[in-house]
N, C-alpha and C. Protein backbone atom coordinates (compact mmCIF):
# COMPACT_ATOMS: atom_id res chain seq x y z
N UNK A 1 120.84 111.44 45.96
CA UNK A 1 120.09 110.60 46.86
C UNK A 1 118.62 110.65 46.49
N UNK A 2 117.99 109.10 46.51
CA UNK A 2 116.66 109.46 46.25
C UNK A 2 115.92 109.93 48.02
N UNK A 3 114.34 110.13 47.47
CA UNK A 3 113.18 110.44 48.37
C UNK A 3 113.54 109.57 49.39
N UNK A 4 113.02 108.07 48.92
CA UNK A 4 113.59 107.26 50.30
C UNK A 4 114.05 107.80 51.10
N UNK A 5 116.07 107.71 50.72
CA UNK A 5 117.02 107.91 51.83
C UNK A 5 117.18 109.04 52.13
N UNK A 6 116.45 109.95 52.06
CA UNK A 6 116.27 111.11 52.61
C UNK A 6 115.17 110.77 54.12
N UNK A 7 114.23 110.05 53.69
CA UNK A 7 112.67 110.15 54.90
C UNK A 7 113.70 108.78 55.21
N UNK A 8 114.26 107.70 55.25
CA UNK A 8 114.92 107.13 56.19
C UNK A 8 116.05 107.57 57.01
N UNK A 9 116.91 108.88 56.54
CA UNK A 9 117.82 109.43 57.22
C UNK A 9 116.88 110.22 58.40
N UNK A 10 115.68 110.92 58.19
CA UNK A 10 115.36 111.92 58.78
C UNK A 10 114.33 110.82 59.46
N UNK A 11 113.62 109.66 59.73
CA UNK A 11 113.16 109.07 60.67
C UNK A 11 113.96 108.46 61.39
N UNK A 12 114.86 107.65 61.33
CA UNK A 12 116.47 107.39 61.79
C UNK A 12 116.81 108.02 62.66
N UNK A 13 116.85 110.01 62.13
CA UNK A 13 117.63 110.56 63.64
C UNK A 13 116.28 111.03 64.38
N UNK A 14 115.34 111.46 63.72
CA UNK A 14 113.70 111.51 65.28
C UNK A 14 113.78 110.13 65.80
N UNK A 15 114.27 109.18 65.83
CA UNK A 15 114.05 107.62 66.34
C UNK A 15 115.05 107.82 67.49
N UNK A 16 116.58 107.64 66.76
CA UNK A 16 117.39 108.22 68.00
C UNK A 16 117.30 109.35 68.93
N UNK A 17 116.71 110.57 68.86
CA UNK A 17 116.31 111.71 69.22
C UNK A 17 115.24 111.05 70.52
N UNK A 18 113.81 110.34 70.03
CA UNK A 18 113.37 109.83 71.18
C UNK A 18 114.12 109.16 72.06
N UNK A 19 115.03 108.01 71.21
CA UNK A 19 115.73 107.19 72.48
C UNK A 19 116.38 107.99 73.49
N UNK A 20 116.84 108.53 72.56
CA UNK A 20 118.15 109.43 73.50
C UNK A 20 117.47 110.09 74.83
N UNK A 21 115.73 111.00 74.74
CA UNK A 21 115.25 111.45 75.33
C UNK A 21 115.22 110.77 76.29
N UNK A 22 114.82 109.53 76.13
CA UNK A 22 114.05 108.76 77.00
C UNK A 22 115.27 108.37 77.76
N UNK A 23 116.36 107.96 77.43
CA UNK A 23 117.17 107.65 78.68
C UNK A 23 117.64 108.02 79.07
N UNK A 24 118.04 109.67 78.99
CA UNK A 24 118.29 111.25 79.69
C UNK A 24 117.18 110.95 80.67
N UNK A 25 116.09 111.11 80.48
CA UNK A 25 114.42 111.06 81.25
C UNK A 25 114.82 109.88 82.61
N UNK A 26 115.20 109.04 82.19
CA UNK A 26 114.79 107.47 82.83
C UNK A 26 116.74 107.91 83.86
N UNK A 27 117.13 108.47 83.28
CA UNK A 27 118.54 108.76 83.72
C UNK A 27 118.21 109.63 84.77
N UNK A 28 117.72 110.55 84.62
CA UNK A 28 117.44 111.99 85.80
C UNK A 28 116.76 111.47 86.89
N UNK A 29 115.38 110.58 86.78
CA UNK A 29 114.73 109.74 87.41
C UNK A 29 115.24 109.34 88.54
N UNK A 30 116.53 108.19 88.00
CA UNK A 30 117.29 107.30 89.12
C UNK A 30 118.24 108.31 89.57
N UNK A 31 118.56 109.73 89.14
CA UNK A 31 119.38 110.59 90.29
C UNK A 31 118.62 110.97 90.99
N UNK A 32 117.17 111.67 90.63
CA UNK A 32 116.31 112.46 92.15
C UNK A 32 116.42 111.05 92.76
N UNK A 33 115.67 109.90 92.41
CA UNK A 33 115.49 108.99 93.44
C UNK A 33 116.47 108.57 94.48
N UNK A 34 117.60 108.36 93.86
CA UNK A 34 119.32 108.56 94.67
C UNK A 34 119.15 109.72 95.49
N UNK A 35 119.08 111.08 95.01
CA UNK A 35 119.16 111.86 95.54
C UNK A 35 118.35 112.66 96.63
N UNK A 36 117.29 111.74 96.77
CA UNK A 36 115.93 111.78 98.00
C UNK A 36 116.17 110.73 98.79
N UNK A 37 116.73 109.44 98.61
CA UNK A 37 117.09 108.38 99.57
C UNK A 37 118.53 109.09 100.47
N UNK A 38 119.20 109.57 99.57
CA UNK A 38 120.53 110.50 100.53
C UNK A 38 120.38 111.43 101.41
N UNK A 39 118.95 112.30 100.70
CA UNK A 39 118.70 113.24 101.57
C UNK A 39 117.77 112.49 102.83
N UNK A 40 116.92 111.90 102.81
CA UNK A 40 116.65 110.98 103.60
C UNK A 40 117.11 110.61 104.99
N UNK A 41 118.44 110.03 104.13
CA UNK A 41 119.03 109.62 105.28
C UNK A 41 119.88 110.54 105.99
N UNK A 42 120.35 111.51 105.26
CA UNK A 42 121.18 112.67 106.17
C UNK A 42 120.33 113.28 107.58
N UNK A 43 118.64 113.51 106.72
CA UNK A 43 118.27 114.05 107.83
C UNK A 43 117.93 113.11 109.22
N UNK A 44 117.45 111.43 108.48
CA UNK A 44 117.15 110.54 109.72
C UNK A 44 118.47 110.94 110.47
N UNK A 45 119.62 111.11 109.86
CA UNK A 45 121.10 110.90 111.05
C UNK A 45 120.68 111.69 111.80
N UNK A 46 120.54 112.99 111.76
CA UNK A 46 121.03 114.37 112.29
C UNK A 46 119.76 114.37 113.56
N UNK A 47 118.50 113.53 112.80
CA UNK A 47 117.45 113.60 113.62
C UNK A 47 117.30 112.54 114.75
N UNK A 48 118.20 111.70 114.69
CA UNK A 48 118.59 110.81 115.71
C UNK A 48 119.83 111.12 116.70
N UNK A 49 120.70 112.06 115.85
CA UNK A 49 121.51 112.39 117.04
C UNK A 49 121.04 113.77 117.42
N UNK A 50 120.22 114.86 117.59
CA UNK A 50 119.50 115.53 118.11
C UNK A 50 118.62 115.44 119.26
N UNK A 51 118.44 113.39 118.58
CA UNK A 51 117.23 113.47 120.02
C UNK A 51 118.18 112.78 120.80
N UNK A 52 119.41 111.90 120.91
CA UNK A 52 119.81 111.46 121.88
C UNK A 52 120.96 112.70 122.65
N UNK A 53 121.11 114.02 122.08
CA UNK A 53 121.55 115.16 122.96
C UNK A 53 120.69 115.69 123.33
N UNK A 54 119.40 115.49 123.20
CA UNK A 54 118.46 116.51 124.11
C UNK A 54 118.26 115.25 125.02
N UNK A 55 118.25 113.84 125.00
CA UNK A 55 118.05 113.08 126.08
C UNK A 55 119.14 113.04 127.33
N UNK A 56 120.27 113.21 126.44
CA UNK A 56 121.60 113.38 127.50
C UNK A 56 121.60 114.20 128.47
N UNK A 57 120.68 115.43 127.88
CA UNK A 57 120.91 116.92 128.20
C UNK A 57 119.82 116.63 129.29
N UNK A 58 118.88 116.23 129.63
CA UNK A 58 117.97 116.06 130.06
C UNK A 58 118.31 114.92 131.30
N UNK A 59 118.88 113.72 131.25
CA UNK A 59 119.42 113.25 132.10
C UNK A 59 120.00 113.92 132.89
N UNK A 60 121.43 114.76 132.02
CA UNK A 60 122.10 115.12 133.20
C UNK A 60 121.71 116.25 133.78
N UNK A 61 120.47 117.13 133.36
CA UNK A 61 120.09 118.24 133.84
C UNK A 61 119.25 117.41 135.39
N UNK A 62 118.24 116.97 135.09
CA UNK A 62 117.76 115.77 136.41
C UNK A 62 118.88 115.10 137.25
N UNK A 63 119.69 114.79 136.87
CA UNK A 63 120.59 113.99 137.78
C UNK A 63 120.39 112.78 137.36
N UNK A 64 119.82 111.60 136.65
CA UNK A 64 119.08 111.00 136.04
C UNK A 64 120.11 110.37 134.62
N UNK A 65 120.42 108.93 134.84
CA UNK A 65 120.85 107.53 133.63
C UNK A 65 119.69 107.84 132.61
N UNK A 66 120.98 108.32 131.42
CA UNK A 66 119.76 108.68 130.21
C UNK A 66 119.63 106.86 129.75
N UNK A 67 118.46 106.72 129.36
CA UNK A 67 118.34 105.21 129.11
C UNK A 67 118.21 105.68 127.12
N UNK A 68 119.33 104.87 126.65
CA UNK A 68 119.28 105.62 125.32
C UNK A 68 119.35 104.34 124.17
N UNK A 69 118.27 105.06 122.70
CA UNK A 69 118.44 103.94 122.10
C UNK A 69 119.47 104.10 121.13
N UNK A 70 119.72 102.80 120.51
CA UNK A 70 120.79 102.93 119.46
C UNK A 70 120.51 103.68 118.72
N UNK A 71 121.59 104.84 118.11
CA UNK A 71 121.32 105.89 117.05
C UNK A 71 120.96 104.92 115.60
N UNK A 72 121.25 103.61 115.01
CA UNK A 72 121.09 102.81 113.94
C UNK A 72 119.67 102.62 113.75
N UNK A 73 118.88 102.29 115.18
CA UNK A 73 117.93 102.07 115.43
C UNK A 73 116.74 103.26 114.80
N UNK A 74 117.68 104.56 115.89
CA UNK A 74 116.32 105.45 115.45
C UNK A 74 116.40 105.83 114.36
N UNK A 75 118.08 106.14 113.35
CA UNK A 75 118.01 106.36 112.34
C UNK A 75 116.96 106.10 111.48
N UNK A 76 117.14 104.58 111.66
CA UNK A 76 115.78 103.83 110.36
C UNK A 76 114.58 104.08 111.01
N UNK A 77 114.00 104.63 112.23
CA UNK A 77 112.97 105.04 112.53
C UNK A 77 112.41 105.92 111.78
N UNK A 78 113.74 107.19 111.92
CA UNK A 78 113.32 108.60 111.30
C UNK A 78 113.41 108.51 109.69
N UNK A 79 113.96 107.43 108.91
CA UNK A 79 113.95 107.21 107.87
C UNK A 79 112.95 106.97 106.96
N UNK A 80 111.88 105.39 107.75
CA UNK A 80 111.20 104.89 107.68
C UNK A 80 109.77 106.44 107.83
N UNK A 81 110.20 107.13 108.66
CA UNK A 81 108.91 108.21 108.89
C UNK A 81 109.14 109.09 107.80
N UNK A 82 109.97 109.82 107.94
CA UNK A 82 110.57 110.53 106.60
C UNK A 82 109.71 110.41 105.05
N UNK A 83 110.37 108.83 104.95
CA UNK A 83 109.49 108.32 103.60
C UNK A 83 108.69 108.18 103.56
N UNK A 84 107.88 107.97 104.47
CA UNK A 84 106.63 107.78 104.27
C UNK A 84 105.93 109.12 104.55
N UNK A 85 105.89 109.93 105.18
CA UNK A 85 105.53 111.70 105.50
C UNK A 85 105.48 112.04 103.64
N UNK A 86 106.90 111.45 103.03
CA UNK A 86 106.91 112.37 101.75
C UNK A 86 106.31 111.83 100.62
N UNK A 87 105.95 110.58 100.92
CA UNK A 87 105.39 109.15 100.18
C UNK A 87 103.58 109.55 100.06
N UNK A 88 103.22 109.45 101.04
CA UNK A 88 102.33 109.12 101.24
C UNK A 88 100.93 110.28 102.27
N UNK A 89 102.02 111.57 102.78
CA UNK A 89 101.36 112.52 103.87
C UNK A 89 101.07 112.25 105.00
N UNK A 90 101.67 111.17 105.27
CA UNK A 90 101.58 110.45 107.06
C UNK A 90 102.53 109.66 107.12
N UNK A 91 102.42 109.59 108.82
CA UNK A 91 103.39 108.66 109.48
C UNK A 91 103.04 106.88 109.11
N UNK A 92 104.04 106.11 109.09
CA UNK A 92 103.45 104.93 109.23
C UNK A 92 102.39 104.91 110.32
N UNK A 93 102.11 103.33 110.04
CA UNK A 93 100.66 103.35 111.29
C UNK A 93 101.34 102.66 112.28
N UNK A 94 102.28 102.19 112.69
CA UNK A 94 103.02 101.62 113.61
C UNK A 94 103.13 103.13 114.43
N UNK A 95 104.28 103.50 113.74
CA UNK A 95 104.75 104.78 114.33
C UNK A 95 103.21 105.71 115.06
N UNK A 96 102.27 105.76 113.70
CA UNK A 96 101.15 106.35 114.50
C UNK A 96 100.24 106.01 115.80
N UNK A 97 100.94 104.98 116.09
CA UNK A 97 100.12 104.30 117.16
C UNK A 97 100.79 104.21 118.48
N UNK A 98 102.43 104.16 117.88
CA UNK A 98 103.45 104.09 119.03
C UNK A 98 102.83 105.71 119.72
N UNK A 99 103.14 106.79 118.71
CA UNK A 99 103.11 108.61 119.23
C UNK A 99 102.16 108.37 120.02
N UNK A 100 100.62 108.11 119.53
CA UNK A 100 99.32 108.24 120.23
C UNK A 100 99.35 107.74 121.54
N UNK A 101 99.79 106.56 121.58
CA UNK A 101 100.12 105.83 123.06
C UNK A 101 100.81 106.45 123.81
N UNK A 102 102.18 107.13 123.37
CA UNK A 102 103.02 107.74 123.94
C UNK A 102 101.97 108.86 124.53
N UNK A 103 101.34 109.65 124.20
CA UNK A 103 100.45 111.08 124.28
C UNK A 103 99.78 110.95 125.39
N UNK A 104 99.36 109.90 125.09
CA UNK A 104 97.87 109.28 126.34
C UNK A 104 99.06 109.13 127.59
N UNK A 105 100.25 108.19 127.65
CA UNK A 105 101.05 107.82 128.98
C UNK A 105 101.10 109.61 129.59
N UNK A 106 101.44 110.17 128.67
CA UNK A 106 102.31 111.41 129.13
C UNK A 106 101.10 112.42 129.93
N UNK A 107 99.74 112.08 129.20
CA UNK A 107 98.82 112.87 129.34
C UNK A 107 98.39 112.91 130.72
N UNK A 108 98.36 111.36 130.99
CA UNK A 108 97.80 110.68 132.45
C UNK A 108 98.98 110.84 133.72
N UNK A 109 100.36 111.21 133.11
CA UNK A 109 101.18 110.96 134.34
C UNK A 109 101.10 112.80 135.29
């Protein structure tokens, strides 16, 4: 074999060697990202049905019609907060405005 096909065999496999890297890389990527949207959502579940048993619990400790929202609902609440807490280091600003309001009602009653 000449010089050539020697430095074309051996740039050939560093060529494949990057590819290969790169879509191992670009591969692992789309599992954390899978694998943070799952975790995600496991915890929005758990964190929506937590709060509608402490609301239950709370009704029927008062004597008191728990007025309750759909668990689908808060799911994507706690979802929507979730991602963004891990996104970004805060709550949405919706959400931040709903809490604050909430704070002030609770503060004054």
């Amino acid at each position: 074999m000449q010089s050539t096909d020697w430095e074309t065999i051996v740039t050939s496999a560093a060529v494949a060697s990057f590819v290969s890297t790169g879509i191992t890389a670009f591969g692992q990527y789309l599992e954390r990202r899978a694998r943070r949207s799952e975790l995600l959502l496991k915890h929005a579940v758990e964190l929506a049905f937590a709060r509608r048993k402490v609301a239950m619990r709370i009704a029927e400790k008062d004597g008191k019609v728990a007025n309750l929202v759909d668990d689908v609902l808060l799911t994507e609440r706690y979802y929507q907060s979730l991602g963004s807490l891990l996104e970004h280091g805060r709550l949405p600003l919706d959400v931040e405005r709903e809490q604050n309001s909430d704070h002030v009602i609770e503060h004054h009653k």
